[in-house]
PDB file of N, CA and C in Angstrom:
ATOM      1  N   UNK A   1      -5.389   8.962  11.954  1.00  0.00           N
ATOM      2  CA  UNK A   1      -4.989   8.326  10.722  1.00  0.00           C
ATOM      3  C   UNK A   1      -6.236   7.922   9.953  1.00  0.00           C
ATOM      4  N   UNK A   2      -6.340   8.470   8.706  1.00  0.00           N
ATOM      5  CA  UNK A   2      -7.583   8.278   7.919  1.00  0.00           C
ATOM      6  C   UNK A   2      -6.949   6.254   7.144  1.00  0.00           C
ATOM      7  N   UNK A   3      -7.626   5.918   7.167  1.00  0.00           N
ATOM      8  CA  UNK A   3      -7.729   4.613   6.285  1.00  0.00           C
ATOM      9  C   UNK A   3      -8.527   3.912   6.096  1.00  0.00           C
ATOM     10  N   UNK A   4      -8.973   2.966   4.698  1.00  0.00           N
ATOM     11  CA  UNK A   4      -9.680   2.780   4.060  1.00  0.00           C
ATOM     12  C   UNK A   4      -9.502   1.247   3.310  1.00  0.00           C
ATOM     13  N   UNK A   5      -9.846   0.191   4.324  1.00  0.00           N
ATOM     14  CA  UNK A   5      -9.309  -1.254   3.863  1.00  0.00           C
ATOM     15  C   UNK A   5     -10.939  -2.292   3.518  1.00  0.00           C
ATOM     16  N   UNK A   6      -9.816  -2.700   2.151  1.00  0.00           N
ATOM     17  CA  UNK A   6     -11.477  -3.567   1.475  1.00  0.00           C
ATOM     18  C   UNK A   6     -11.639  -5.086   2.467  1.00  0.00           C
ATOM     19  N   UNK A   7     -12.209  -5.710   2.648  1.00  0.00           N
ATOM     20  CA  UNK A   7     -12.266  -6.734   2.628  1.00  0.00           C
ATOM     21  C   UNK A   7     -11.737  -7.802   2.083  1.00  0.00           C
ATOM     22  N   UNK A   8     -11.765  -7.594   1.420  1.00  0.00           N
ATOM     23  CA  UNK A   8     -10.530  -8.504   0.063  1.00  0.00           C
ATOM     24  C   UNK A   8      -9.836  -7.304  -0.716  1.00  0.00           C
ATOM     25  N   UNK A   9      -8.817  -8.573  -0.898  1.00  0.00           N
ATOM     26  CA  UNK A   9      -7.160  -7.833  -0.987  1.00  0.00           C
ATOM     27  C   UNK A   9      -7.566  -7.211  -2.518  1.00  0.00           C
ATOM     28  N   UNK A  10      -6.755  -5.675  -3.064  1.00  0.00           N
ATOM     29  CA  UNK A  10      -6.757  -5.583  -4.008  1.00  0.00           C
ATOM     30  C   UNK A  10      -6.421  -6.431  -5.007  1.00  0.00           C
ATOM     31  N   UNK A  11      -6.614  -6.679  -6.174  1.00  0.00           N
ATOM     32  CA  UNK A  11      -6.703  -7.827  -7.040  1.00  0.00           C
ATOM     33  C   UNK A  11      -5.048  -7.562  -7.789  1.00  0.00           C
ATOM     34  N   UNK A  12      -3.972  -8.433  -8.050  1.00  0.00           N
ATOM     35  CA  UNK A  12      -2.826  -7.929  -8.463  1.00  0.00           C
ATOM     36  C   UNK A  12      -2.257  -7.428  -7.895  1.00  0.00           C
ATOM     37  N   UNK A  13      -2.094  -6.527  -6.750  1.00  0.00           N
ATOM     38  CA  UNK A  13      -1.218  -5.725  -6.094  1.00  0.00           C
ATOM     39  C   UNK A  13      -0.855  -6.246  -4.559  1.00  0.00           C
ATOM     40  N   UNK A  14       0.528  -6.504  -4.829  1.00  0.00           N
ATOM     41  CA  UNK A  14       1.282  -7.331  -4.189  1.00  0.00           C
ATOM     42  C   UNK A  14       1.914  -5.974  -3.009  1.00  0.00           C
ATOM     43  N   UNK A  15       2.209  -6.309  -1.807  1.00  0.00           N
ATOM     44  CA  UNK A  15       2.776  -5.427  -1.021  1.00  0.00           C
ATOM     45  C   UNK A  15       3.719  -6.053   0.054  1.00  0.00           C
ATOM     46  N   UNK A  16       5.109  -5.630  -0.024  1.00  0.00           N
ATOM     47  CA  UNK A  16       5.723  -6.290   1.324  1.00  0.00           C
ATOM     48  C   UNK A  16       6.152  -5.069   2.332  1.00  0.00           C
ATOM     49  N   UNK A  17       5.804  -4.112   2.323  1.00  0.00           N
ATOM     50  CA  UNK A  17       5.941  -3.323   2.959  1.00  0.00           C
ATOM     51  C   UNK A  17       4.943  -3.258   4.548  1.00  0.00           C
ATOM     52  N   UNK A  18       5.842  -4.424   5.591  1.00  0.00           N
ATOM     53  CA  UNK A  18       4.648  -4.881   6.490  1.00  0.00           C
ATOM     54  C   UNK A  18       4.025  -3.580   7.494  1.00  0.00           C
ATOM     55  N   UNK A  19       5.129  -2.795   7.143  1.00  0.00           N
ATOM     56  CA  UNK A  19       4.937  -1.330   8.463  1.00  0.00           C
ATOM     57  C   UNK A  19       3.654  -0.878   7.903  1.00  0.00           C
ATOM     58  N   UNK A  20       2.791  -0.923   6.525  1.00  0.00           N
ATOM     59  CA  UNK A  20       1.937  -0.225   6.378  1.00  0.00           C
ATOM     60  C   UNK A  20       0.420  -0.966   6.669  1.00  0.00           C
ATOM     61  N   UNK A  21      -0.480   0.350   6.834  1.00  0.00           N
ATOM     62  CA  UNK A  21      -1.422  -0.523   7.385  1.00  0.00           C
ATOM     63  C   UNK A  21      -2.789  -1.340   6.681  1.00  0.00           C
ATOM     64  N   UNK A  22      -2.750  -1.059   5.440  1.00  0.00           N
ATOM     65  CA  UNK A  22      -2.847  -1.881   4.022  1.00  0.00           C
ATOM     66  C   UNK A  22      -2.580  -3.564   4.163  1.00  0.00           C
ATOM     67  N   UNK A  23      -1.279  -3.768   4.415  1.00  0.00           N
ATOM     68  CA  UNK A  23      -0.669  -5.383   4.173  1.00  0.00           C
ATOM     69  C   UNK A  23      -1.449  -5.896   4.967  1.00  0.00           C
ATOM     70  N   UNK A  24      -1.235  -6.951   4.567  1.00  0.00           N
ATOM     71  CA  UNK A  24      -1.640  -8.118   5.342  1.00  0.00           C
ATOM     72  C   UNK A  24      -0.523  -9.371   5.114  1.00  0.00           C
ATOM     73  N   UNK A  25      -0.620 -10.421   5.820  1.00  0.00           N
ATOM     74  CA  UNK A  25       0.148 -11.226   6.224  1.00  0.00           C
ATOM     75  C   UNK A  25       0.414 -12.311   5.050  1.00  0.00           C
ATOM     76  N   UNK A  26      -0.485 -11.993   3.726  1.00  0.00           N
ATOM     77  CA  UNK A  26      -0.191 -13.062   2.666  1.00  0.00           C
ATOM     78  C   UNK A  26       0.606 -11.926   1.478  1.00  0.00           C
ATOM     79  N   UNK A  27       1.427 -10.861   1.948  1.00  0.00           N
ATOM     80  CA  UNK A  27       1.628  -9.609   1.457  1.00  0.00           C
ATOM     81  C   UNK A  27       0.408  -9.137   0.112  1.00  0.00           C
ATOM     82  N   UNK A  28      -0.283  -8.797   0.597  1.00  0.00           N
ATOM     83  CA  UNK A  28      -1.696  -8.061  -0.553  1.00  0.00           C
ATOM     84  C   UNK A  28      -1.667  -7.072   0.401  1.00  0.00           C
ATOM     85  N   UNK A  29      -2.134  -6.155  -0.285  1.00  0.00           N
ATOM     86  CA  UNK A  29      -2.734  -4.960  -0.371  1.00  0.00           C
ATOM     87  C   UNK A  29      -4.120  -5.484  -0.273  1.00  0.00           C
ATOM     88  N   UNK A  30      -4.685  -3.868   1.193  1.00  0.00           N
ATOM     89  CA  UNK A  30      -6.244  -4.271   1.662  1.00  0.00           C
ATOM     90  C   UNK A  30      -6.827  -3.194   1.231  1.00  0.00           C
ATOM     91  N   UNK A  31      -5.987  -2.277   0.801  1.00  0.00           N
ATOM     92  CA  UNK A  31      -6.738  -0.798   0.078  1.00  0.00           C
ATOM     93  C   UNK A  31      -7.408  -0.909  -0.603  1.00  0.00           C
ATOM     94  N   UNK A  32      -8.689  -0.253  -0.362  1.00  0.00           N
ATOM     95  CA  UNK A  32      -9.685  -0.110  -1.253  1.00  0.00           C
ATOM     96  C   UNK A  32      -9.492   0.884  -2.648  1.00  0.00           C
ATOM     97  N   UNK A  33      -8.037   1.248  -2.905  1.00  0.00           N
ATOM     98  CA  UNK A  33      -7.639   1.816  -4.094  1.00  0.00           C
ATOM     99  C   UNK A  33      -6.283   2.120  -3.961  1.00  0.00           C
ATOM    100  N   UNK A  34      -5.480   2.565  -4.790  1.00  0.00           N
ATOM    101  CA  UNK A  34      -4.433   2.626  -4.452  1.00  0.00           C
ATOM    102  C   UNK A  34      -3.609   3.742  -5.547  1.00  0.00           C
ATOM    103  N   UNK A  35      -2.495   4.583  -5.040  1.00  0.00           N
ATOM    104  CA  UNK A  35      -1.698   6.134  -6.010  1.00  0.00           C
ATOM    105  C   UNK A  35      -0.938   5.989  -6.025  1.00  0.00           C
ATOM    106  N   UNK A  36      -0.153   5.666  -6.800  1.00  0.00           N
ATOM    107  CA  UNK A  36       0.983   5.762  -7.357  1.00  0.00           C
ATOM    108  C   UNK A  36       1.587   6.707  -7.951  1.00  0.00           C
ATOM    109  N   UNK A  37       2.630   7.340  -7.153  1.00  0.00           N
ATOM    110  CA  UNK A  37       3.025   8.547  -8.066  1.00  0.00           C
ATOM    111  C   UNK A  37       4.673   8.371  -8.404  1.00  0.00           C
ATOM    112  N   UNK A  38       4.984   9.424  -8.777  1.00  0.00           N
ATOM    113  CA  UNK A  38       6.463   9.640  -9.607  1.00  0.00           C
ATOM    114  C   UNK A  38       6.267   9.926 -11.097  1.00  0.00           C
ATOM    115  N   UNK A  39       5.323  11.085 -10.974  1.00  0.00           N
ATOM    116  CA  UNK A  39       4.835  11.779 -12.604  1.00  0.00           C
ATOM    117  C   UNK A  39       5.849  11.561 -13.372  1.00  0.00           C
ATOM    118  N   UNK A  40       7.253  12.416 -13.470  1.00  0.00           N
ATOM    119  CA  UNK A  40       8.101  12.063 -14.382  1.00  0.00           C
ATOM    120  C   UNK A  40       9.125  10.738 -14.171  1.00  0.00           C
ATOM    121  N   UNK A  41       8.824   9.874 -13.648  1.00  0.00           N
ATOM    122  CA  UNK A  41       9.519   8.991 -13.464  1.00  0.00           C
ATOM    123  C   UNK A  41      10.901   8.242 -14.468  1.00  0.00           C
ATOM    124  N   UNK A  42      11.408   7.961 -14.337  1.00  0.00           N
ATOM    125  CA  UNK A  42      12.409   7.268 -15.152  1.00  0.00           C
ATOM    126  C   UNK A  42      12.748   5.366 -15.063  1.00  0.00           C
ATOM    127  N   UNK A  43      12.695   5.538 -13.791  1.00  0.00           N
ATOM    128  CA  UNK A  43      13.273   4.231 -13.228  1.00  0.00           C
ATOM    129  C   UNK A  43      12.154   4.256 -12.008  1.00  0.00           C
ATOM    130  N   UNK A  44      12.284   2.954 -11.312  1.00  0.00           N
ATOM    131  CA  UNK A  44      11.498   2.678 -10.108  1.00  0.00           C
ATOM    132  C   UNK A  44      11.714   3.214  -9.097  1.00  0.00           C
ATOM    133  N   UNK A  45      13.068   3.816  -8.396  1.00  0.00           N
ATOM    134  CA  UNK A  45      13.384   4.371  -7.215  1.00  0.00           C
ATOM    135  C   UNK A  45      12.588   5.936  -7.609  1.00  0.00           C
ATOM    136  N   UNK A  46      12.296   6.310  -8.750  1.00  0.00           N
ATOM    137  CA  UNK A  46      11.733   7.537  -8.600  1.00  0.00           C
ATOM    138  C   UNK A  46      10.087   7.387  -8.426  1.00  0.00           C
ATOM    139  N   UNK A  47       9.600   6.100  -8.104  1.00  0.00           N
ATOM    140  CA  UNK A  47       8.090   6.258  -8.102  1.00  0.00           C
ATOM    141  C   UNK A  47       7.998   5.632  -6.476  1.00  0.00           C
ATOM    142  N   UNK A  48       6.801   5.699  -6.220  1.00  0.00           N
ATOM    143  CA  UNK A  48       6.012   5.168  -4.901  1.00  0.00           C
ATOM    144  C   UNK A  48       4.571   4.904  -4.680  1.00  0.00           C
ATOM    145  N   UNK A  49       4.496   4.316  -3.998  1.00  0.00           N
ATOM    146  CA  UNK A  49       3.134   3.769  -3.141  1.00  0.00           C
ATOM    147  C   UNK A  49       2.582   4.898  -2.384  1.00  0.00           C
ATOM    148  N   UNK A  50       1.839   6.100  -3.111  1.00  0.00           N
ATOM    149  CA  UNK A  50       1.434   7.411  -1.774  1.00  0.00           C
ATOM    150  C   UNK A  50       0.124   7.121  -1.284  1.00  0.00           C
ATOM    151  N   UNK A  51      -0.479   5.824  -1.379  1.00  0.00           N
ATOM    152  CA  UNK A  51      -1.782   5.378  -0.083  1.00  0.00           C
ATOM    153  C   UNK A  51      -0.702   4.553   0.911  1.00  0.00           C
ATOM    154  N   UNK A  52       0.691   4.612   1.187  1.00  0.00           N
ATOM    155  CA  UNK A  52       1.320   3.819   2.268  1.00  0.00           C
ATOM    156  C   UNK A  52       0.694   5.145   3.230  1.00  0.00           C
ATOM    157  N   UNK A  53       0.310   4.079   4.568  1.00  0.00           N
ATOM    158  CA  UNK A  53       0.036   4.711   6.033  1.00  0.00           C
ATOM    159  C   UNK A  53       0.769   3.806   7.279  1.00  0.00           C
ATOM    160  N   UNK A  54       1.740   4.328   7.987  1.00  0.00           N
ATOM    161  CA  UNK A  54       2.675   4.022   8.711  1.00  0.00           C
ATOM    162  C   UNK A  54       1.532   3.147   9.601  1.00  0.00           C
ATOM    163  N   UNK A  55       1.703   2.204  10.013  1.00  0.00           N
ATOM    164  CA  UNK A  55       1.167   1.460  11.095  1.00  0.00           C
ATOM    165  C   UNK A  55       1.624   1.432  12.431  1.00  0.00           C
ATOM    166  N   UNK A  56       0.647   2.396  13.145  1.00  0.00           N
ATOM    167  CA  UNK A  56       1.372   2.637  14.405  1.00  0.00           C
ATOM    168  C   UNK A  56       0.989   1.731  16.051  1.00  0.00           C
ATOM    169  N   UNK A  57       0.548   0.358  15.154  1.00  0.00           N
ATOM    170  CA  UNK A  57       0.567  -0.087  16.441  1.00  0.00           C
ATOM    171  C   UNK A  57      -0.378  -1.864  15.618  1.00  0.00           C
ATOM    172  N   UNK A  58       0.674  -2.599  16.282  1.00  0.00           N
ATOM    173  CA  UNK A  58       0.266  -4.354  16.668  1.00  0.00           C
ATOM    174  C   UNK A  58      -1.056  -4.609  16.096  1.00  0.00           C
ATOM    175  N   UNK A  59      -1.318  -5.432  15.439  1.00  0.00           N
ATOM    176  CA  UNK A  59      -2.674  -5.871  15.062  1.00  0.00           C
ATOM    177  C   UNK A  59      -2.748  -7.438  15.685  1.00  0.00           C
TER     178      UNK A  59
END
């Protein structure tokens, strides 16, 4: 698993998605950048978070 966490939380970007390995426990985002896709999007269920990385194990 490639990943890439800042030291401090991205600035604004809020995350509750705890399975990924980004969050942290004050829900921020630790990514040192972050993609968002859903090019043609309409609504929100058509976009996503594509730097989420499944967290496969206990911190």
């Amino acid at each position: 698993m490639s990943c890439t966490n800042s030291d401090k939380p991205l600035g604004g970007v809020k995350c509750v998605v705890t399975n990924c390995v980004h969050h942290n426990t004050d829900n921020e985002c630790m990514a040192d950048h972050i993609m968002v896709g859903g090019r043609d999007a309409n609504k929100v269920s058509e976009t996503g978070c594509e730097t989420f990385s499944k967290k496969e194990c206990c911190n």
